[in-house]
PDB file of N, CA and C in Angstrom:
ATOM      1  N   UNK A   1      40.802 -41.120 -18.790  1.00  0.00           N
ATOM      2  CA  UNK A   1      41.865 -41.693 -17.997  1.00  0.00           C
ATOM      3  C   UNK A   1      42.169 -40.878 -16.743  1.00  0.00           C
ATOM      4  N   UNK A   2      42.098 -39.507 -16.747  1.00  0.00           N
ATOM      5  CA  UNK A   2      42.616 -38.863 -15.469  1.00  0.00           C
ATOM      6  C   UNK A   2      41.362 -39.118 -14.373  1.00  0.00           C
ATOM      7  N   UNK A   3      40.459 -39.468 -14.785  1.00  0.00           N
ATOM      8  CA  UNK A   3      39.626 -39.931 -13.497  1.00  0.00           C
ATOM      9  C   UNK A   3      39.789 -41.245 -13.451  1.00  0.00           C
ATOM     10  N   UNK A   4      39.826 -42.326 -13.824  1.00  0.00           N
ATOM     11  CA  UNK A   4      40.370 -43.690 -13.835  1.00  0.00           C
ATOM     12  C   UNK A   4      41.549 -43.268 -12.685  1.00  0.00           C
ATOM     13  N   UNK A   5      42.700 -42.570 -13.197  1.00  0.00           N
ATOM     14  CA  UNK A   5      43.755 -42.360 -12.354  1.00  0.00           C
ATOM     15  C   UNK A   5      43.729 -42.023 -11.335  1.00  0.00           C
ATOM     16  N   UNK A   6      43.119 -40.814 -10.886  1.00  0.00           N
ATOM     17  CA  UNK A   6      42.493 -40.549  -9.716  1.00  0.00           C
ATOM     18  C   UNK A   6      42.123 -41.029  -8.743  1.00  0.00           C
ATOM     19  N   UNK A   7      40.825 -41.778  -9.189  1.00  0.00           N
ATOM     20  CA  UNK A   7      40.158 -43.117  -8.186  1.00  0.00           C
ATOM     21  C   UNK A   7      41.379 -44.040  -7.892  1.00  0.00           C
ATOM     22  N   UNK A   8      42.388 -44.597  -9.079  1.00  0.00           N
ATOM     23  CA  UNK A   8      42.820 -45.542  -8.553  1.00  0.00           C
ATOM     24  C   UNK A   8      43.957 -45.173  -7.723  1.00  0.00           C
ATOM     25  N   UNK A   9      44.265 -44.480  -7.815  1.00  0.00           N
ATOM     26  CA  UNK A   9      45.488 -43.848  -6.609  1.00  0.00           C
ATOM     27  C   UNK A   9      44.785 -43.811  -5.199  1.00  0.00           C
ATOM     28  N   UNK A  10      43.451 -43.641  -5.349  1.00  0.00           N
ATOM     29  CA  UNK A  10      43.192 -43.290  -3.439  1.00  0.00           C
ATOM     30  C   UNK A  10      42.565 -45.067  -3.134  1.00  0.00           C
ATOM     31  N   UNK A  11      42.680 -45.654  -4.317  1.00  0.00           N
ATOM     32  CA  UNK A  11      42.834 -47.323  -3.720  1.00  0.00           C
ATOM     33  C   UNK A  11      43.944 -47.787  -3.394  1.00  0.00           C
ATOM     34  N   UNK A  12      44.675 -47.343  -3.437  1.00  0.00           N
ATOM     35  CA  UNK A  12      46.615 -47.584  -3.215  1.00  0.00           C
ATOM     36  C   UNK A  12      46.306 -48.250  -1.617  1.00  0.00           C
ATOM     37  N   UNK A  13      47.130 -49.605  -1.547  1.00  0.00           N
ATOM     38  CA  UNK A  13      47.188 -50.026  -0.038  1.00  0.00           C
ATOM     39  C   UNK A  13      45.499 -51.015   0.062  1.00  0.00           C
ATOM     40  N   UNK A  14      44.593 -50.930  -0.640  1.00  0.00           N
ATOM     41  CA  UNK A  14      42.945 -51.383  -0.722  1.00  0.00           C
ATOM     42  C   UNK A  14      42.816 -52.447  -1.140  1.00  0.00           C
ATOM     43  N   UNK A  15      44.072 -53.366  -0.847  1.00  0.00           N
ATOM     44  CA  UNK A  15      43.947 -54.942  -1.620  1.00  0.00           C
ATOM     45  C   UNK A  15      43.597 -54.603  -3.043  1.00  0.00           C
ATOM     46  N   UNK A  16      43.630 -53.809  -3.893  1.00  0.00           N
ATOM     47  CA  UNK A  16      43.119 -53.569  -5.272  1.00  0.00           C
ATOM     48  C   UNK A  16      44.303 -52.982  -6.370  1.00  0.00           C
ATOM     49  N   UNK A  17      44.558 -53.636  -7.271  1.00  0.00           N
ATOM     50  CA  UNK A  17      45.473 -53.793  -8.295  1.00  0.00           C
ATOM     51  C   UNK A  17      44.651 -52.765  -9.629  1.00  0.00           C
ATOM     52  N   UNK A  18      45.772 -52.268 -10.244  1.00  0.00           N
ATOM     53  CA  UNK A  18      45.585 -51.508 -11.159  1.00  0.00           C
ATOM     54  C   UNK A  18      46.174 -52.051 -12.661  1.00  0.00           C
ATOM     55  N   UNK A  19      45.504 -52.587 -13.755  1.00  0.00           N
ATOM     56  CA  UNK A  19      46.592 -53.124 -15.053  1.00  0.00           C
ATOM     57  C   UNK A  19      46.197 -52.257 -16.150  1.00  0.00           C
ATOM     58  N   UNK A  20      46.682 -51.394 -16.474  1.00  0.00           N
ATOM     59  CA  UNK A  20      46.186 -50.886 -18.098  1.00  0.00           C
ATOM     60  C   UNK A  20      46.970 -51.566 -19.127  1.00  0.00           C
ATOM     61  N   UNK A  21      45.696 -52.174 -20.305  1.00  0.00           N
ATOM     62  CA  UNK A  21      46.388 -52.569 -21.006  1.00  0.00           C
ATOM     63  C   UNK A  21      46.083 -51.474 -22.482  1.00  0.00           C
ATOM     64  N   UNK A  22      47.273 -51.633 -23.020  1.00  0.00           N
ATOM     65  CA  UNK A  22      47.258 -50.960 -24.460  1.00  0.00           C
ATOM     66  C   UNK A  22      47.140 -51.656 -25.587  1.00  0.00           C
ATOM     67  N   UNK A  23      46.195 -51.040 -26.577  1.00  0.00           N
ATOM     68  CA  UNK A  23      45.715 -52.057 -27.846  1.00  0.00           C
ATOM     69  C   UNK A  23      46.601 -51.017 -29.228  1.00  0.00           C
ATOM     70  N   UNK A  24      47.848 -50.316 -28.602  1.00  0.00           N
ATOM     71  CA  UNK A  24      48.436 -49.477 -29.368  1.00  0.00           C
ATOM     72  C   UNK A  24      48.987 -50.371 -30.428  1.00  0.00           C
ATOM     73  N   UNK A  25      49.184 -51.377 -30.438  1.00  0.00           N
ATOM     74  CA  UNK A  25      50.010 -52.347 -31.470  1.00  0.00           C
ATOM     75  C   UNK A  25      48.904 -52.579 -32.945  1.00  0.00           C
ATOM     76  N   UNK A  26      47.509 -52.405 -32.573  1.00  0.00           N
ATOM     77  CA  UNK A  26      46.657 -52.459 -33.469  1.00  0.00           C
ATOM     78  C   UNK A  26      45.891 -51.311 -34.726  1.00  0.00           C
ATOM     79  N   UNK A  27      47.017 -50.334 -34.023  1.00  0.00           N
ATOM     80  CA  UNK A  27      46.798 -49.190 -34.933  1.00  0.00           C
ATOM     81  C   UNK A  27      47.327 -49.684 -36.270  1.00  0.00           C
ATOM     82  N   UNK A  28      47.304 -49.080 -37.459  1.00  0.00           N
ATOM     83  CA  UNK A  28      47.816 -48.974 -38.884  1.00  0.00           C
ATOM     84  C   UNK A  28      48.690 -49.138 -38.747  1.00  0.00           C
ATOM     85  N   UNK A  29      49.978 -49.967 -39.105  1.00  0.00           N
ATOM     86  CA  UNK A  29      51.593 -49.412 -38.959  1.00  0.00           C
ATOM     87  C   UNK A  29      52.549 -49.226 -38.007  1.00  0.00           C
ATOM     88  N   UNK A  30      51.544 -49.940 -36.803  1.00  0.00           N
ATOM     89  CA  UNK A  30      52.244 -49.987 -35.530  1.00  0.00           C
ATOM     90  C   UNK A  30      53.432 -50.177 -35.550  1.00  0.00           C
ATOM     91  N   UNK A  31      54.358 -49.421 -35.194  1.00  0.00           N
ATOM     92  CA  UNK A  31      56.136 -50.391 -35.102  1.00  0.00           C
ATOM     93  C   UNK A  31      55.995 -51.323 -33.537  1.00  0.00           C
ATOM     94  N   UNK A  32      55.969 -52.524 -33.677  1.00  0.00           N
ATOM     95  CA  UNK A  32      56.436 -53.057 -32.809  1.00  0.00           C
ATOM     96  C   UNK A  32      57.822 -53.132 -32.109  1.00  0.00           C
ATOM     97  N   UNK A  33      58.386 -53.069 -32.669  1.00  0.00           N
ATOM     98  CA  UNK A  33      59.580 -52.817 -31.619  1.00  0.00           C
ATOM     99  C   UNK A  33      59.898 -51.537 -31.117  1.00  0.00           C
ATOM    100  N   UNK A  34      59.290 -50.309 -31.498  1.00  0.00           N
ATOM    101  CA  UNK A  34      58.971 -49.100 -30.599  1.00  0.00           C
ATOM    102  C   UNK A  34      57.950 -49.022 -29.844  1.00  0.00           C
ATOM    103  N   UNK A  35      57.110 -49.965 -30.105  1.00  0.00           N
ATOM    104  CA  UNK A  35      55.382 -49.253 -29.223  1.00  0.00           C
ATOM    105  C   UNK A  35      56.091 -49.473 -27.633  1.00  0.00           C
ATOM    106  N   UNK A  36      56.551 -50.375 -27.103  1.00  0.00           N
ATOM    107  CA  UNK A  36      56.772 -50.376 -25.562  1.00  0.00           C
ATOM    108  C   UNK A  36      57.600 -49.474 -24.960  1.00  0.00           C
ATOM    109  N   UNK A  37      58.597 -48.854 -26.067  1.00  0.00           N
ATOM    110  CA  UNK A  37      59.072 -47.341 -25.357  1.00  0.00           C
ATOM    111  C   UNK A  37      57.854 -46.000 -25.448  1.00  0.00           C
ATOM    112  N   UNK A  38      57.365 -46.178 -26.627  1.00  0.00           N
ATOM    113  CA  UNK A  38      56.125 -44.960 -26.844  1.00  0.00           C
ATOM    114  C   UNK A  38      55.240 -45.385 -25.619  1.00  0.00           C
ATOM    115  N   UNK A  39      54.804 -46.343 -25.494  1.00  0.00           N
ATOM    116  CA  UNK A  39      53.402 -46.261 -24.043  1.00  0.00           C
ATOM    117  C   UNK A  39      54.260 -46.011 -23.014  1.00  0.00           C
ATOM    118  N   UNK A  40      55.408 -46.500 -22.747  1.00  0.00           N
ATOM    119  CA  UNK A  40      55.879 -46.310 -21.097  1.00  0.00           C
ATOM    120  C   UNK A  40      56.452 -44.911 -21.159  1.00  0.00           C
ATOM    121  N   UNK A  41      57.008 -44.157 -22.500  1.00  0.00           N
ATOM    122  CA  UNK A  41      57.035 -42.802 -22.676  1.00  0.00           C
ATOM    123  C   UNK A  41      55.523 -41.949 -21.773  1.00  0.00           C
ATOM    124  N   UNK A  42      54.525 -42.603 -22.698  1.00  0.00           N
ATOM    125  CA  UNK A  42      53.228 -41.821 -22.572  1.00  0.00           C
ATOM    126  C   UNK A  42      53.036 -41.903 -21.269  1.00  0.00           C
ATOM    127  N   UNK A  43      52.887 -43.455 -20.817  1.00  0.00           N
ATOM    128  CA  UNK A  43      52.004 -43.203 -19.601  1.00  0.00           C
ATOM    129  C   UNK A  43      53.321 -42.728 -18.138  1.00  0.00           C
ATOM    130  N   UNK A  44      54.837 -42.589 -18.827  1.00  0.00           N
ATOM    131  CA  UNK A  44      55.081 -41.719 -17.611  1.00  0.00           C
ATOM    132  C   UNK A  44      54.908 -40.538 -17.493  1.00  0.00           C
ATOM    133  N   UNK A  45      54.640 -39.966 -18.889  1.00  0.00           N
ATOM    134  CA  UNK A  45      54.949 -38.197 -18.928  1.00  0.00           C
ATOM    135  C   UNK A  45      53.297 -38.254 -18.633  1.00  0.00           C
ATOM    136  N   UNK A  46      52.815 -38.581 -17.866  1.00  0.00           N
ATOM    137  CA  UNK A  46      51.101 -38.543 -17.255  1.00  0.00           C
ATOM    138  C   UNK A  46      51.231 -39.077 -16.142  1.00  0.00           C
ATOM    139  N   UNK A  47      52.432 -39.684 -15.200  1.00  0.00           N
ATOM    140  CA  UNK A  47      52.547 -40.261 -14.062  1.00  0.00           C
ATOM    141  C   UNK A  47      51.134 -40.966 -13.507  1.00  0.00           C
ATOM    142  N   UNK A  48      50.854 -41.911 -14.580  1.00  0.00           N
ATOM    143  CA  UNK A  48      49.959 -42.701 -14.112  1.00  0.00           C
ATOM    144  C   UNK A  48      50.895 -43.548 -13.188  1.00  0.00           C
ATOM    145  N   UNK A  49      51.715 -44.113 -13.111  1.00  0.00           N
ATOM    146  CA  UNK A  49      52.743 -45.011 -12.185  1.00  0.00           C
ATOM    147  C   UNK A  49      51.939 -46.638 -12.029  1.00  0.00           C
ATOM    148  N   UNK A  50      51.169 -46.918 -12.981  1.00  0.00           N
ATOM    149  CA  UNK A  50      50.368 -48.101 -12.678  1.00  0.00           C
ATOM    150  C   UNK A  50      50.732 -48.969 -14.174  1.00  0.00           C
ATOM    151  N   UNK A  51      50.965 -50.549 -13.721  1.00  0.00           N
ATOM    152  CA  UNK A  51      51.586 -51.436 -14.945  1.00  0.00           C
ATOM    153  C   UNK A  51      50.666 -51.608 -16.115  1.00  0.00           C
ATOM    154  N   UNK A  52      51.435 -51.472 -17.404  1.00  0.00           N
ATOM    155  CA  UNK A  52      50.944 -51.305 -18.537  1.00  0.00           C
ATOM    156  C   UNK A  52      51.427 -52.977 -18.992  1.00  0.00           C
ATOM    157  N   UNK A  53      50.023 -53.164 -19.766  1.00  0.00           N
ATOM    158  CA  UNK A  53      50.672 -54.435 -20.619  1.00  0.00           C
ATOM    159  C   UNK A  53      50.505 -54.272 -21.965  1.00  0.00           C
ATOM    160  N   UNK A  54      51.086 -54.278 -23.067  1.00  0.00           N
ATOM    161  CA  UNK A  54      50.972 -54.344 -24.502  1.00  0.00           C
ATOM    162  C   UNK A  54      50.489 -55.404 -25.537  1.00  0.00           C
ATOM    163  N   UNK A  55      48.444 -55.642 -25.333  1.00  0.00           N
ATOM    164  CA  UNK A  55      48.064 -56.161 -26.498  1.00  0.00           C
ATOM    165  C   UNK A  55      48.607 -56.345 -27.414  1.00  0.00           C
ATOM    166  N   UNK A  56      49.732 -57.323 -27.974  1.00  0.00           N
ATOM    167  CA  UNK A  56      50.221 -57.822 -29.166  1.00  0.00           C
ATOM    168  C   UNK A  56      49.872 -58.572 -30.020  1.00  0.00           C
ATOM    169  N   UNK A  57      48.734 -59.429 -29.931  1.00  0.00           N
ATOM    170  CA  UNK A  57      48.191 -60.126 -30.820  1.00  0.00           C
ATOM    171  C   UNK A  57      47.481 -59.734 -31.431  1.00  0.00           C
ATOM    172  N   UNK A  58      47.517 -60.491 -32.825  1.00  0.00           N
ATOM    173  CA  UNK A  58      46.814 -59.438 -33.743  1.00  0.00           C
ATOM    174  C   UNK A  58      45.114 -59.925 -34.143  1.00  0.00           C
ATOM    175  N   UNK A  59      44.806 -61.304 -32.918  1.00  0.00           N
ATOM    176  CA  UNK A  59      43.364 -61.302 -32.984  1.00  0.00           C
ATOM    177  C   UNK A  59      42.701 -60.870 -31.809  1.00  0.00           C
ATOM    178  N   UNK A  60      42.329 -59.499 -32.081  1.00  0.00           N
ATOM    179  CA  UNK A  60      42.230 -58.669 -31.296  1.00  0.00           C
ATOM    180  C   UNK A  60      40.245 -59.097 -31.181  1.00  0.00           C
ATOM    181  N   UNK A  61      39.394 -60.236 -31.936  1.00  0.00           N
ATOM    182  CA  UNK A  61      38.523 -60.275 -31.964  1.00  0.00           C
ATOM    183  C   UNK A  61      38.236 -61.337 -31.008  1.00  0.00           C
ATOM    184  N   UNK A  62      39.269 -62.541 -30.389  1.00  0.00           N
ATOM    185  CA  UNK A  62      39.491 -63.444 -29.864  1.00  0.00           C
ATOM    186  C   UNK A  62      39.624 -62.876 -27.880  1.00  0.00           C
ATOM    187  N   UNK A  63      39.894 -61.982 -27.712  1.00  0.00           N
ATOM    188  CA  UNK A  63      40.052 -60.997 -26.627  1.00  0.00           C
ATOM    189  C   UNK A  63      38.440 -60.425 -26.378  1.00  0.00           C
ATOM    190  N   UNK A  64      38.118 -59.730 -28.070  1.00  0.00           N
ATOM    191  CA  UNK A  64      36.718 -59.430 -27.883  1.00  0.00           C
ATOM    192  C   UNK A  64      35.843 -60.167 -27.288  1.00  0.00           C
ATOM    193  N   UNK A  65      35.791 -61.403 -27.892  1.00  0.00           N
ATOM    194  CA  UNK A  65      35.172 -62.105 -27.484  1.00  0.00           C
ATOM    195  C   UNK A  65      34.704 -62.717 -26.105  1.00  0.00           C
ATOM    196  N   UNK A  66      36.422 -62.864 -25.282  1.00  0.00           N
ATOM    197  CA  UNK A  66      36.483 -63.319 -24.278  1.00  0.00           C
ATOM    198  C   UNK A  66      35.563 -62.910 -23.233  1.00  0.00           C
ATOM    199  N   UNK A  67      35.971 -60.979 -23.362  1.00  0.00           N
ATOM    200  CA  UNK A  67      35.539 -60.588 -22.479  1.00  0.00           C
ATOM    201  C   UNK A  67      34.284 -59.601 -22.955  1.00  0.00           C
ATOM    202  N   UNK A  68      33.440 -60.334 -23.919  1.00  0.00           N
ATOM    203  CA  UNK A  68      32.258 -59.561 -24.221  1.00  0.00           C
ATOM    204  C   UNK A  68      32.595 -57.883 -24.145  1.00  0.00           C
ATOM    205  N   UNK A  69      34.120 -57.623 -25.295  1.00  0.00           N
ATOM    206  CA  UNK A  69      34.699 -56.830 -25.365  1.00  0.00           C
ATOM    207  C   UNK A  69      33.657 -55.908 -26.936  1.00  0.00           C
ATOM    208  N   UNK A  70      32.700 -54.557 -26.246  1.00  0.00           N
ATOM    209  CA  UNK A  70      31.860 -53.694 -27.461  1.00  0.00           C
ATOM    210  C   UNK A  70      33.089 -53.616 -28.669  1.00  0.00           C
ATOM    211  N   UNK A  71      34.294 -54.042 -28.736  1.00  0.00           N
ATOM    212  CA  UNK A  71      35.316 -53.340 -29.710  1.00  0.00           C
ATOM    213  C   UNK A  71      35.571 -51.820 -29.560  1.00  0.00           C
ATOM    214  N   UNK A  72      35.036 -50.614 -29.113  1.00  0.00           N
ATOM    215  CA  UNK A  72      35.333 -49.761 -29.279  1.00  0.00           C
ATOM    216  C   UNK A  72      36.084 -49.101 -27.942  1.00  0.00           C
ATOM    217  N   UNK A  73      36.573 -48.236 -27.762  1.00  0.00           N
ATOM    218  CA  UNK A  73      37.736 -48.305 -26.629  1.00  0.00           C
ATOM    219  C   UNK A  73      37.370 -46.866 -26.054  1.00  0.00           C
ATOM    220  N   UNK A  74      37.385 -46.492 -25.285  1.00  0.00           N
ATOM    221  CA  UNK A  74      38.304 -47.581 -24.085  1.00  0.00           C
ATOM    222  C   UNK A  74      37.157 -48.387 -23.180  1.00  0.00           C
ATOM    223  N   UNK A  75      37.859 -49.055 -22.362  1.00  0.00           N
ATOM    224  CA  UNK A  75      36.613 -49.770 -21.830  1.00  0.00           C
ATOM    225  C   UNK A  75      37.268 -50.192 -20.781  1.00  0.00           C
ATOM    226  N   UNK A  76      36.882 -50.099 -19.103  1.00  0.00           N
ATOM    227  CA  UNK A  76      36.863 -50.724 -18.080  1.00  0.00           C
ATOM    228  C   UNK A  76      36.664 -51.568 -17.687  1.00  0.00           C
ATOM    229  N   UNK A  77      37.431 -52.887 -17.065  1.00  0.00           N
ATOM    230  CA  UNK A  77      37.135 -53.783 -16.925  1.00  0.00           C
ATOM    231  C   UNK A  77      37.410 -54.127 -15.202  1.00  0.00           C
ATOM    232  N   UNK A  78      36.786 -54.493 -14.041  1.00  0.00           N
ATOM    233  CA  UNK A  78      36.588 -54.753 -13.095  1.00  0.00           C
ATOM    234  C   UNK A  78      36.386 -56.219 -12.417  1.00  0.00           C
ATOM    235  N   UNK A  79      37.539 -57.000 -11.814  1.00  0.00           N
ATOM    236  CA  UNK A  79      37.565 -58.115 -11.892  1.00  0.00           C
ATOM    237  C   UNK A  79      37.791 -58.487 -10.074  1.00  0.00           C
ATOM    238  N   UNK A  80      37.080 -59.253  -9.287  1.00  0.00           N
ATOM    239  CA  UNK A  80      37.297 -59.487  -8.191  1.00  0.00           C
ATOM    240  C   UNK A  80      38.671 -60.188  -8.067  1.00  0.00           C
ATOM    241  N   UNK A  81      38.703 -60.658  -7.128  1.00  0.00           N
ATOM    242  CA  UNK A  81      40.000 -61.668  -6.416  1.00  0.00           C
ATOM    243  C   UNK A  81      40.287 -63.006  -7.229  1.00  0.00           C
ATOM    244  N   UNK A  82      39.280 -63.363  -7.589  1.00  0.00           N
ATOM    245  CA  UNK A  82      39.282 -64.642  -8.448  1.00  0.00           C
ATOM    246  C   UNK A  82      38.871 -64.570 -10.130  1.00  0.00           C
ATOM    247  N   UNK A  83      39.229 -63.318 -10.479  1.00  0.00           N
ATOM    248  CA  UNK A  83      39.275 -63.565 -11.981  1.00  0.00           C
ATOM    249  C   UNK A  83      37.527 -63.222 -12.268  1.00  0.00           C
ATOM    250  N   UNK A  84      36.893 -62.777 -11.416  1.00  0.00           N
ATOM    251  CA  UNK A  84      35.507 -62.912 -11.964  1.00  0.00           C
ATOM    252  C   UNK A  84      34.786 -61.341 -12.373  1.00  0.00           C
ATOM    253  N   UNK A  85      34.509 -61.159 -13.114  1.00  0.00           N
ATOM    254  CA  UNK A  85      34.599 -59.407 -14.020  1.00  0.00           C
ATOM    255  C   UNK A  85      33.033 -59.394 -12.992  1.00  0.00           C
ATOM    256  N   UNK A  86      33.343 -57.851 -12.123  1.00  0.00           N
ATOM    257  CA  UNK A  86      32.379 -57.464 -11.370  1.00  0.00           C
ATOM    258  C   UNK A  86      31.684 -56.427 -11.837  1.00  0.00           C
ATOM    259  N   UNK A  87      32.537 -55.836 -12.827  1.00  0.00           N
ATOM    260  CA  UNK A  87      31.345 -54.446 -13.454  1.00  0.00           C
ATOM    261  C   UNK A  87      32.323 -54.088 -14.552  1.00  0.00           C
ATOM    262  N   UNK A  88      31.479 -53.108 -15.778  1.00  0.00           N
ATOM    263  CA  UNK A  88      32.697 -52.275 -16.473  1.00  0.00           C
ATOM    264  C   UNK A  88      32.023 -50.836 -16.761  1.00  0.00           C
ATOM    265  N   UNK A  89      33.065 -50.293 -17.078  1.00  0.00           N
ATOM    266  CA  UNK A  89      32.845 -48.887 -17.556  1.00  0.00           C
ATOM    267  C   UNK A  89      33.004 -49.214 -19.392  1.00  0.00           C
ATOM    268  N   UNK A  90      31.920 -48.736 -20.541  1.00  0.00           N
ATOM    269  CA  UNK A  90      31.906 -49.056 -21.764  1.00  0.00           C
ATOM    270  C   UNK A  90      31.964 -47.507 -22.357  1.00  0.00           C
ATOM    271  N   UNK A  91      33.368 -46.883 -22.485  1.00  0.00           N
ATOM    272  CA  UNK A  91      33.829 -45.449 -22.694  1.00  0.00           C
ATOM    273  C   UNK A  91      34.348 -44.942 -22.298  1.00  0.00           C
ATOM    274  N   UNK A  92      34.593 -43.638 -22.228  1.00  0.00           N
ATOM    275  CA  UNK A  92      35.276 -42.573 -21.171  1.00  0.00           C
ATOM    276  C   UNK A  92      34.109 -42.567 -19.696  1.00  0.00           C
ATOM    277  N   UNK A  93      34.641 -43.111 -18.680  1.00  0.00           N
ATOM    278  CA  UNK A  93      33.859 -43.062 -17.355  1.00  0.00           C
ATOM    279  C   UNK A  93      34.254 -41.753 -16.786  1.00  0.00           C
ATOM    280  N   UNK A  94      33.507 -41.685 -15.777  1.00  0.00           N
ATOM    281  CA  UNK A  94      34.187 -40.817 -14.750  1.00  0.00           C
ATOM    282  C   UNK A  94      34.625 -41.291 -13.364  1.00  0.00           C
ATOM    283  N   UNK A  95      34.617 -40.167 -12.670  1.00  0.00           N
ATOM    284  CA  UNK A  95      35.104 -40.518 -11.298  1.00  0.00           C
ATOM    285  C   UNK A  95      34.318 -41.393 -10.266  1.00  0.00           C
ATOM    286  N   UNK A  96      32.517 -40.966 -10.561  1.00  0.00           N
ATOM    287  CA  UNK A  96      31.758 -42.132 -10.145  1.00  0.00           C
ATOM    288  C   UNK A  96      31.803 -42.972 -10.155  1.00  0.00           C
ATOM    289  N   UNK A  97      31.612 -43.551 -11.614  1.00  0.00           N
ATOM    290  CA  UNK A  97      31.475 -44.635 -12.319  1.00  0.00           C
ATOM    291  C   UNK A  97      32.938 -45.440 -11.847  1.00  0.00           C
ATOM    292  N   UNK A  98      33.919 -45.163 -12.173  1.00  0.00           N
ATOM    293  CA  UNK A  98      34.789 -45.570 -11.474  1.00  0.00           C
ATOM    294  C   UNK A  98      34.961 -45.940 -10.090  1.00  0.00           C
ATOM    295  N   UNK A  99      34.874 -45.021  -9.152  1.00  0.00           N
ATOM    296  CA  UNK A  99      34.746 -45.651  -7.730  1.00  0.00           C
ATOM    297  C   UNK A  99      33.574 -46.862  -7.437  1.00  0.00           C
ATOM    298  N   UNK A 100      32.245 -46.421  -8.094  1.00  0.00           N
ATOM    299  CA  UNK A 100      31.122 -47.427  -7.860  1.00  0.00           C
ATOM    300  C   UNK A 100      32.337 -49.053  -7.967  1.00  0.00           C
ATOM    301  N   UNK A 101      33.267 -48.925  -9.547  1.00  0.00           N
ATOM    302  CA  UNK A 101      33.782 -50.085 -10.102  1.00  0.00           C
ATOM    303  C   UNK A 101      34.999 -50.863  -8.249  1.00  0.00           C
ATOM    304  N   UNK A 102      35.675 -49.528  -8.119  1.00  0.00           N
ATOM    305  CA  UNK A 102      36.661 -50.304  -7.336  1.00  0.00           C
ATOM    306  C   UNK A 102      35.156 -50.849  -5.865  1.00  0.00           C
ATOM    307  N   UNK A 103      34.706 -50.007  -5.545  1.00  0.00           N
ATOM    308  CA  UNK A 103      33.497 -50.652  -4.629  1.00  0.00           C
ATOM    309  C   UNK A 103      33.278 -52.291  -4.898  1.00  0.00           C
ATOM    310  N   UNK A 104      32.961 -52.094  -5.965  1.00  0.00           N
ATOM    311  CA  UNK A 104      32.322 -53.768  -6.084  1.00  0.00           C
ATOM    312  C   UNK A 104      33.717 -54.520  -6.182  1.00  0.00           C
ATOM    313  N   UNK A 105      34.663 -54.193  -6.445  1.00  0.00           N
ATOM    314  CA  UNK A 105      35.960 -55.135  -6.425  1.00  0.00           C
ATOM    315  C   UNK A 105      36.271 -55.440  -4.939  1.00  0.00           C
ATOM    316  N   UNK A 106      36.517 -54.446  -4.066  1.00  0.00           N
ATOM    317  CA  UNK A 106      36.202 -54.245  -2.890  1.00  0.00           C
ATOM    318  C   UNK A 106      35.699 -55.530  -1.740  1.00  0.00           C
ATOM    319  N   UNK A 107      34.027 -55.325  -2.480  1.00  0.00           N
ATOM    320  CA  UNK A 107      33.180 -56.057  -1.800  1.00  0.00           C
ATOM    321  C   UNK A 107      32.912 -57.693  -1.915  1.00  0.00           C
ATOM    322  N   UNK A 108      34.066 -57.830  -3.075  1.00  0.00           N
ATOM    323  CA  UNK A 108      33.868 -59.405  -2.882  1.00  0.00           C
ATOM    324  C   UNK A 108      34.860 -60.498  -2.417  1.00  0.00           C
TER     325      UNK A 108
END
């Protein structure tokens, strides 16, 4: 994530949007009615400053599917102007791999 973060901060102003979503609700025992203070806890005390959305459904295989999602996390997803997935990162990326991603968002 801190290179995810990185890259996406020096896109700030680049026509390019930032969404992390969290699949924290799918852990064992998730409390739902705490997980949205725990992530916006987490991801401020890391000043990512970029909108979080909270995976709540619990067919989390139906998502897989959608987006020819490996199941295992984390995973980058890179989507042009019109909804159309331009590249992903499948793991912990780096700072390359990442910029290559906002590039092609970029370019279309």
């Amino acid at each position: 994530m801190p290179d995810l973060v990185k890259v996406a901060r020096s896109q700030v102003n680049k026509d390019v949007d930032v969404l992390l979503v969290s699949y924290d609700l799918q852990l064992p025992k998730a409390d739902r009615e705490a997980m949205p203070a725990r992530v916006a806890k987490f991801v401020g005390n890391r000043g990512w400053g970029f909108p979080v959305v909270i995976w709540g459904d619990s067919d989390v295989e139906s998502v897989n599917e959608r987006f020819d999602l490996p199941g295992a996390i984390p995973v980058t997803l890179a989507f042009d102007k019109d909804g159309r997935e331009v590249g992903r990162c499948e793991g912990e990326g780096g700072a390359e791999e990442f910029a290559e991603l906002f590039a092609k968002v970029r370019a279309r």
